[in-house]
C-alpha atoms as a PDB file:
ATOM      1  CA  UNK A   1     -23.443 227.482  29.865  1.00  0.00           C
ATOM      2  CA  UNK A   2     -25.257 225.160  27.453  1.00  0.00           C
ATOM      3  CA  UNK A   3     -24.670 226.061  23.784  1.00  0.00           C
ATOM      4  CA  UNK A   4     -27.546 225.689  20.862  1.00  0.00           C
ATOM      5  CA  UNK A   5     -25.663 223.185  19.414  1.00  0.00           C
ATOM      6  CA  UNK A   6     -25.081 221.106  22.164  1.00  0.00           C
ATOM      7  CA  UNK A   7     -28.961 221.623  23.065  1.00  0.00           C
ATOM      8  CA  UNK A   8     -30.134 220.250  19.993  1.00  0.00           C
ATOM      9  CA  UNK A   9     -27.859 217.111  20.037  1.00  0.00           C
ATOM     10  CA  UNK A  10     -25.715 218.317  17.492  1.00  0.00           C
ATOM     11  CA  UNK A  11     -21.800 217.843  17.624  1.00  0.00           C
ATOM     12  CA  UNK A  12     -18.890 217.892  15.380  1.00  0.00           C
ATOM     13  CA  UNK A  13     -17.983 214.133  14.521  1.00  0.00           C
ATOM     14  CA  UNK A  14     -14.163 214.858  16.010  1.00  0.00           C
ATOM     15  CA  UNK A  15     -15.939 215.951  19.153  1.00  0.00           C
ATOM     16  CA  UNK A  16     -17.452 212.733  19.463  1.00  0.00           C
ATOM     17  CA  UNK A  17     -14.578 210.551  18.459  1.00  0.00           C
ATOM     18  CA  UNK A  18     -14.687 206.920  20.020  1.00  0.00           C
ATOM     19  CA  UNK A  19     -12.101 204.292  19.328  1.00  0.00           C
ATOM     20  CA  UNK A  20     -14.070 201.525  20.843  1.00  0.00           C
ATOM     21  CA  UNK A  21     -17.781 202.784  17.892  1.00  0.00           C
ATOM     22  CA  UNK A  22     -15.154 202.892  15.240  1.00  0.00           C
ATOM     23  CA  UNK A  23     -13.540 198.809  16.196  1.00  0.00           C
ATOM     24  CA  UNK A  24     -16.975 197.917  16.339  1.00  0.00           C
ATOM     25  CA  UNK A  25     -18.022 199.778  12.939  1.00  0.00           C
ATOM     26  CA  UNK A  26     -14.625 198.130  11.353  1.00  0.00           C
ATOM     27  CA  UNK A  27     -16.000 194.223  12.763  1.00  0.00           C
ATOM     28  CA  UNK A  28     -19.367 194.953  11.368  1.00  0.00           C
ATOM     29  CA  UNK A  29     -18.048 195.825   8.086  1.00  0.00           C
ATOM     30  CA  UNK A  30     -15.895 193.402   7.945  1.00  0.00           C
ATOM     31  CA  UNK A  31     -19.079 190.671   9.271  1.00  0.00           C
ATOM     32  CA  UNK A  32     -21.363 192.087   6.970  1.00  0.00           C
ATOM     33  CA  UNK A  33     -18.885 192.096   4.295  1.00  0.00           C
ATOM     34  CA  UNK A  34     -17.852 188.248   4.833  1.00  0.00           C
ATOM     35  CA  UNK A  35     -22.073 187.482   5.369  1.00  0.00           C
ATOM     36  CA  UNK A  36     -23.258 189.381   1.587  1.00  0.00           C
ATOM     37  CA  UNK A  37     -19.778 187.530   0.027  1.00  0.00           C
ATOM     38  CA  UNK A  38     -21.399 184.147   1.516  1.00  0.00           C
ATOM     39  CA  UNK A  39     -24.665 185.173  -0.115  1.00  0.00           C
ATOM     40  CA  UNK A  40     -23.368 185.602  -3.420  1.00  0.00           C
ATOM     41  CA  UNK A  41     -21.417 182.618  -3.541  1.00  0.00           C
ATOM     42  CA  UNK A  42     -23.757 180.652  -2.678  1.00  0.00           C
ATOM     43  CA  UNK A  43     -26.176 182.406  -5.081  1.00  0.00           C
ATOM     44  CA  UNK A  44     -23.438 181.614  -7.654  1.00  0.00           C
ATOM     45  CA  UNK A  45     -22.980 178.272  -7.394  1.00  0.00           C
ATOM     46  CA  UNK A  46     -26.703 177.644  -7.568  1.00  0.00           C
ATOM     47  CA  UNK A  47     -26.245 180.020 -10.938  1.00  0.00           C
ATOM     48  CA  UNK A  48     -23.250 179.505 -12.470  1.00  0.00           C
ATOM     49  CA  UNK A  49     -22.383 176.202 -11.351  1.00  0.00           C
ATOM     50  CA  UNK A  50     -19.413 177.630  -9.330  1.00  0.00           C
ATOM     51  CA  UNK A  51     -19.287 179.627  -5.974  1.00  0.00           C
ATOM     52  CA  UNK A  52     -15.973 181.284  -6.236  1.00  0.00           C
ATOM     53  CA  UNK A  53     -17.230 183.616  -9.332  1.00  0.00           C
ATOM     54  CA  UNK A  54     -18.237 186.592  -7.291  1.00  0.00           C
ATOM     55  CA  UNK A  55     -14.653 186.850  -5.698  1.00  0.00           C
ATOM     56  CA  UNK A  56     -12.854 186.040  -8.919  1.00  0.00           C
ATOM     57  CA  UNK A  57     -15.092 189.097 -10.092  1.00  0.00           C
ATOM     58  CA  UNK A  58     -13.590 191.176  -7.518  1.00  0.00           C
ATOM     59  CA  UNK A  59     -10.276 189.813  -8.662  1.00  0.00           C
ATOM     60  CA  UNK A  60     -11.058 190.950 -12.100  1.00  0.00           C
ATOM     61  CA  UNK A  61      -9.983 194.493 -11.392  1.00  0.00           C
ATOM     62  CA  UNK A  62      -6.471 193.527 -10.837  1.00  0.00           C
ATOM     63  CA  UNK A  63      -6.119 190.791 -13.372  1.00  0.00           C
ATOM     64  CA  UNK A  64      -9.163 191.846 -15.987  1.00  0.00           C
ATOM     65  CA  UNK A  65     -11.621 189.698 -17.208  1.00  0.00           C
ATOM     66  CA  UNK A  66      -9.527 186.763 -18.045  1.00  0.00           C
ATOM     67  CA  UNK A  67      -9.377 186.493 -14.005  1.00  0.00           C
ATOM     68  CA  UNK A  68     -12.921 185.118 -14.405  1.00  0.00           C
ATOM     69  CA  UNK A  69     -12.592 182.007 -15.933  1.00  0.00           C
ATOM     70  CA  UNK A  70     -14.103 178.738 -14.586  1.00  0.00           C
ATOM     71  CA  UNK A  71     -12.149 176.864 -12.659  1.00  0.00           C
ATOM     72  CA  UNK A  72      -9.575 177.396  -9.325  1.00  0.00           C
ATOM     73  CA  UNK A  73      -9.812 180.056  -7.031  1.00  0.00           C
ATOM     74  CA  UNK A  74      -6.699 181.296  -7.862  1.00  0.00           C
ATOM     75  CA  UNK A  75      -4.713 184.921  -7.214  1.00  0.00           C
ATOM     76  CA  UNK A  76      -7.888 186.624  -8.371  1.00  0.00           C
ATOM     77  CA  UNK A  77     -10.051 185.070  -6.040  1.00  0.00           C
ATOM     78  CA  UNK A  78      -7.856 185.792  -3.469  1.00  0.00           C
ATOM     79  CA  UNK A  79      -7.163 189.114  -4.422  1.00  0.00           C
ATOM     80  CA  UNK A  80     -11.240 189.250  -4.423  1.00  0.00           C
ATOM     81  CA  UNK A  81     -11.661 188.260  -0.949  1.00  0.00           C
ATOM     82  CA  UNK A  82      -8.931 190.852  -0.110  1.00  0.00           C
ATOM     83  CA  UNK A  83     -10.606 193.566  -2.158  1.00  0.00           C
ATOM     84  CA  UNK A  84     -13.866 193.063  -0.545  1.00  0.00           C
ATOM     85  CA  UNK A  85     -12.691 193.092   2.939  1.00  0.00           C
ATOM     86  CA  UNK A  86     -10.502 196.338   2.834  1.00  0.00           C
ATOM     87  CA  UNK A  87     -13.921 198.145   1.382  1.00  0.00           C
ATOM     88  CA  UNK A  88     -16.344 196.468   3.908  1.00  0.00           C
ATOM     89  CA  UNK A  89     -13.956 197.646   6.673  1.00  0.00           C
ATOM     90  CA  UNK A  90     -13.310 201.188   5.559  1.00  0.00           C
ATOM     91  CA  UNK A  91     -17.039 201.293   4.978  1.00  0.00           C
ATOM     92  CA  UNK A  92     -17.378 200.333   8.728  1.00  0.00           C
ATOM     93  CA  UNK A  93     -15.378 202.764   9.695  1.00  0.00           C
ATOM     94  CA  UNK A  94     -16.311 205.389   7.796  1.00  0.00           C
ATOM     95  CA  UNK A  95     -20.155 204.438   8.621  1.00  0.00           C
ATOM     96  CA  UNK A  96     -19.200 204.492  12.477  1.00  0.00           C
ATOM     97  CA  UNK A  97     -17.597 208.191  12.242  1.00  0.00           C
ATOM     98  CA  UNK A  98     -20.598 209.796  10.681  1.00  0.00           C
ATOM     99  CA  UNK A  99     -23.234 208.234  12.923  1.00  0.00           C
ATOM    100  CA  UNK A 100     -23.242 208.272  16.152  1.00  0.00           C
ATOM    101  CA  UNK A 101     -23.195 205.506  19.044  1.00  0.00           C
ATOM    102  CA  UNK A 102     -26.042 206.000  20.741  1.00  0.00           C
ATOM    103  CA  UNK A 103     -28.384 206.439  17.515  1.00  0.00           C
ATOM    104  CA  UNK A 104     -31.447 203.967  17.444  1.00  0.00           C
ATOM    105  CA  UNK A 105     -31.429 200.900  15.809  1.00  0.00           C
ATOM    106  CA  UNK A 106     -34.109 201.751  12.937  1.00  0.00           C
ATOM    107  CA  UNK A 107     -32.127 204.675  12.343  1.00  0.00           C
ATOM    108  CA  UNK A 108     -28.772 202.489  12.189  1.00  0.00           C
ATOM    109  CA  UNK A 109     -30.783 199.930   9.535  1.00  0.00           C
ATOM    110  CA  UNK A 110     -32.544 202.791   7.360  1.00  0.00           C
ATOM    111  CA  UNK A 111     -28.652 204.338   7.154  1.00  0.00           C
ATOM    112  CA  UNK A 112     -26.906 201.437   6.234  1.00  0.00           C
ATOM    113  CA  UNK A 113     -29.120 200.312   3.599  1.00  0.00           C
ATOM    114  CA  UNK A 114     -29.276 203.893   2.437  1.00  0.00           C
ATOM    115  CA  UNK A 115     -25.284 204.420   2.567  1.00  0.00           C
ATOM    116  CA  UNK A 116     -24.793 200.938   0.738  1.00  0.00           C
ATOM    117  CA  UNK A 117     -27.152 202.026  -1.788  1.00  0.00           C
ATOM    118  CA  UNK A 118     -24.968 205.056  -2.525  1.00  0.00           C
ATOM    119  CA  UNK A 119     -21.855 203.358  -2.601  1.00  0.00           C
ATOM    120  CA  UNK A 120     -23.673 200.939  -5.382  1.00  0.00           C
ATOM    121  CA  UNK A 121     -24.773 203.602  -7.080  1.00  0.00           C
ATOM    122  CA  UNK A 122     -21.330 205.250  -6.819  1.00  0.00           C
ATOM    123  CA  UNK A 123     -18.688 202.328  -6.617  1.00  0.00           C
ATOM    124  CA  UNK A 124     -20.463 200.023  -9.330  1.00  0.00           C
ATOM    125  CA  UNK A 125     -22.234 202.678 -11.600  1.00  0.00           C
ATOM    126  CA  UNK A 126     -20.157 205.090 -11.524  1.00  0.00           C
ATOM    127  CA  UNK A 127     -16.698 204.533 -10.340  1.00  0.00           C
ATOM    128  CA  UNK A 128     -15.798 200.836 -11.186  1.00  0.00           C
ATOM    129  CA  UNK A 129     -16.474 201.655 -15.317  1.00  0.00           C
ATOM    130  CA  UNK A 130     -13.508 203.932 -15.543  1.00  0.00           C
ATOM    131  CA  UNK A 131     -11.144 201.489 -13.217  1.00  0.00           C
ATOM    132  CA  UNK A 132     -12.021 198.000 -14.767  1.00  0.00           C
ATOM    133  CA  UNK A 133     -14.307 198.761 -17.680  1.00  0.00           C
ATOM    134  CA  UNK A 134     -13.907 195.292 -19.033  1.00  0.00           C
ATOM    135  CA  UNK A 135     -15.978 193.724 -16.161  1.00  0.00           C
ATOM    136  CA  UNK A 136     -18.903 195.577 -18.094  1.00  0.00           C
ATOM    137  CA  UNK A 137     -18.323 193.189 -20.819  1.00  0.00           C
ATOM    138  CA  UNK A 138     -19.957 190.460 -18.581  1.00  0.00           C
ATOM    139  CA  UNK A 139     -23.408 192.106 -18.507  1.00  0.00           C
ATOM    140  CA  UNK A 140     -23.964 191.018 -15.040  1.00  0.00           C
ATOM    141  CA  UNK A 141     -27.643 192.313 -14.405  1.00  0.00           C
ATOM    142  CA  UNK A 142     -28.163 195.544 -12.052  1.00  0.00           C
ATOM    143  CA  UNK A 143     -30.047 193.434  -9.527  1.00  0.00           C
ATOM    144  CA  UNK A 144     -27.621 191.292  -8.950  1.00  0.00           C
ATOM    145  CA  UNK A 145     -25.609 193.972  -7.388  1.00  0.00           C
ATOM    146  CA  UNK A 146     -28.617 196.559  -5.505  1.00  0.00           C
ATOM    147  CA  UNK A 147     -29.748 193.220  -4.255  1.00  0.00           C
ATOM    148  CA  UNK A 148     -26.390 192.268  -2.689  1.00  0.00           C
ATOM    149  CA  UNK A 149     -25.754 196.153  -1.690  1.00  0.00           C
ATOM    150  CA  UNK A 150     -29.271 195.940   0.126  1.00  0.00           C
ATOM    151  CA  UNK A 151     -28.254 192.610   1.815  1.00  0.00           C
ATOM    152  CA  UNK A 152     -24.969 194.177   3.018  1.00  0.00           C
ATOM    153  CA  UNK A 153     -26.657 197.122   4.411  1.00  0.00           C
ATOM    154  CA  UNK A 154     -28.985 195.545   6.532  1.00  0.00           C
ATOM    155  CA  UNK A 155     -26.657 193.322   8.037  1.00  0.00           C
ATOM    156  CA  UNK A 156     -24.327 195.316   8.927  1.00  0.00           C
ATOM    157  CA  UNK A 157     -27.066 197.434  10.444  1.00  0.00           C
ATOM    158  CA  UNK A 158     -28.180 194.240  12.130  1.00  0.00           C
ATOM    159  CA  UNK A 159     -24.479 193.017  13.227  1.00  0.00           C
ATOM    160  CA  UNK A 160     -23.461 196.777  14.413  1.00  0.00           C
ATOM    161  CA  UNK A 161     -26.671 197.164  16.543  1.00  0.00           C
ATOM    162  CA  UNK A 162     -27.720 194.512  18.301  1.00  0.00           C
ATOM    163  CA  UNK A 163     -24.274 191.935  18.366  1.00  0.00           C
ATOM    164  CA  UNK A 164     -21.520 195.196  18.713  1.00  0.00           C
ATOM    165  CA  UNK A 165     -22.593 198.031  20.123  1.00  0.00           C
ATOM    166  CA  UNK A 166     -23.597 196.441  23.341  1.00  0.00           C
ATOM    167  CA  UNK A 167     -20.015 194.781  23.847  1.00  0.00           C
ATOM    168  CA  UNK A 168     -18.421 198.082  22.564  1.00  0.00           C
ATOM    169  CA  UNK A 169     -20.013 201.396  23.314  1.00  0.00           C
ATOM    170  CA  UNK A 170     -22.198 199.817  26.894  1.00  0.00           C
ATOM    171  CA  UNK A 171     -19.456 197.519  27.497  1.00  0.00           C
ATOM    172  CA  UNK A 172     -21.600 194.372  28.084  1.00  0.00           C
END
């Protein structure tokens, strides 16, 4: 006997559990992540005059602002590039478990650049002022990071869609 729920579409996200949506999520997190990082350091060195500022910014929350200084990549950097790929993956993740496989691409792009826009609102407005205040001292402009958040929405819309879940959930 069909249920109404399972009618309609409508399952519980551990119902639907599937190891192979969540990899792929992780990768295109991870892809999408490493692409919007690329951006922005490139966008910085046309900028600032050095590409390695928006990972030393990323850095800055474990060494404060002195972590931004010109020069080396350094710890922070590093520490950056580690930062940044942690929350890209858990994003994937996360992203994969709430939506499901065999959703539609449009619906895949309109929900990642909708998602990142929360966690922009969220992580930088909201969140990052109480754990690393002093990056506010910078006065980066609020484009500079919805524009980014847009950029990594998309392509990890783009990169989960049409490059990973035909390898991973139709095993192409």
């Amino acid at each position: 006997m069909v249920t109404k729920n399972e009618e309609s579409g409508i399952t519980h996200i551990w119902e639907r559990f599937n190891g192979r949506w969540i990899t792929a999520g992780a990768l295109a997190g991870l892809a999408g992540g490493a692409f919007v990082m690329m951006v922005a350091c490139i966008l910085a060195a046309k900028n600032l005059g050095e590409w390695s500022q928006p990972l030393k910014l990323l850095g800055a929350i474990c060494y404060g602002e002195d972590a931004t200084r010109f020069g080396a990549l350094g710890k922070a950097g590093f520490h950056g590039i580690l930062i940044h790929a942690l929350l890209s993956t858990v994003y994937g993740i996360t992203f994969a478990q709430l939506v499901n496989e065999y959703s539609r691409f449009i619906s895949i792009l309109v929900l990642g650049v909708v998602t990142s826009l929360i966690i922009w609102v969220f992580g930088w407005n909201l969140f990052l002022p109480s754990v690393a205040h002093q990056l506010f001292n910078l006065h980066l402009p609020i484009y500079v990071g919805l524009f980014l958040h847009i950029i990594f929405g998309a392509s990890f819309a783009v990169i989960l869609s049409t490059w990973l879940k035909p390898r991973f959930v139709y095993g192409d």
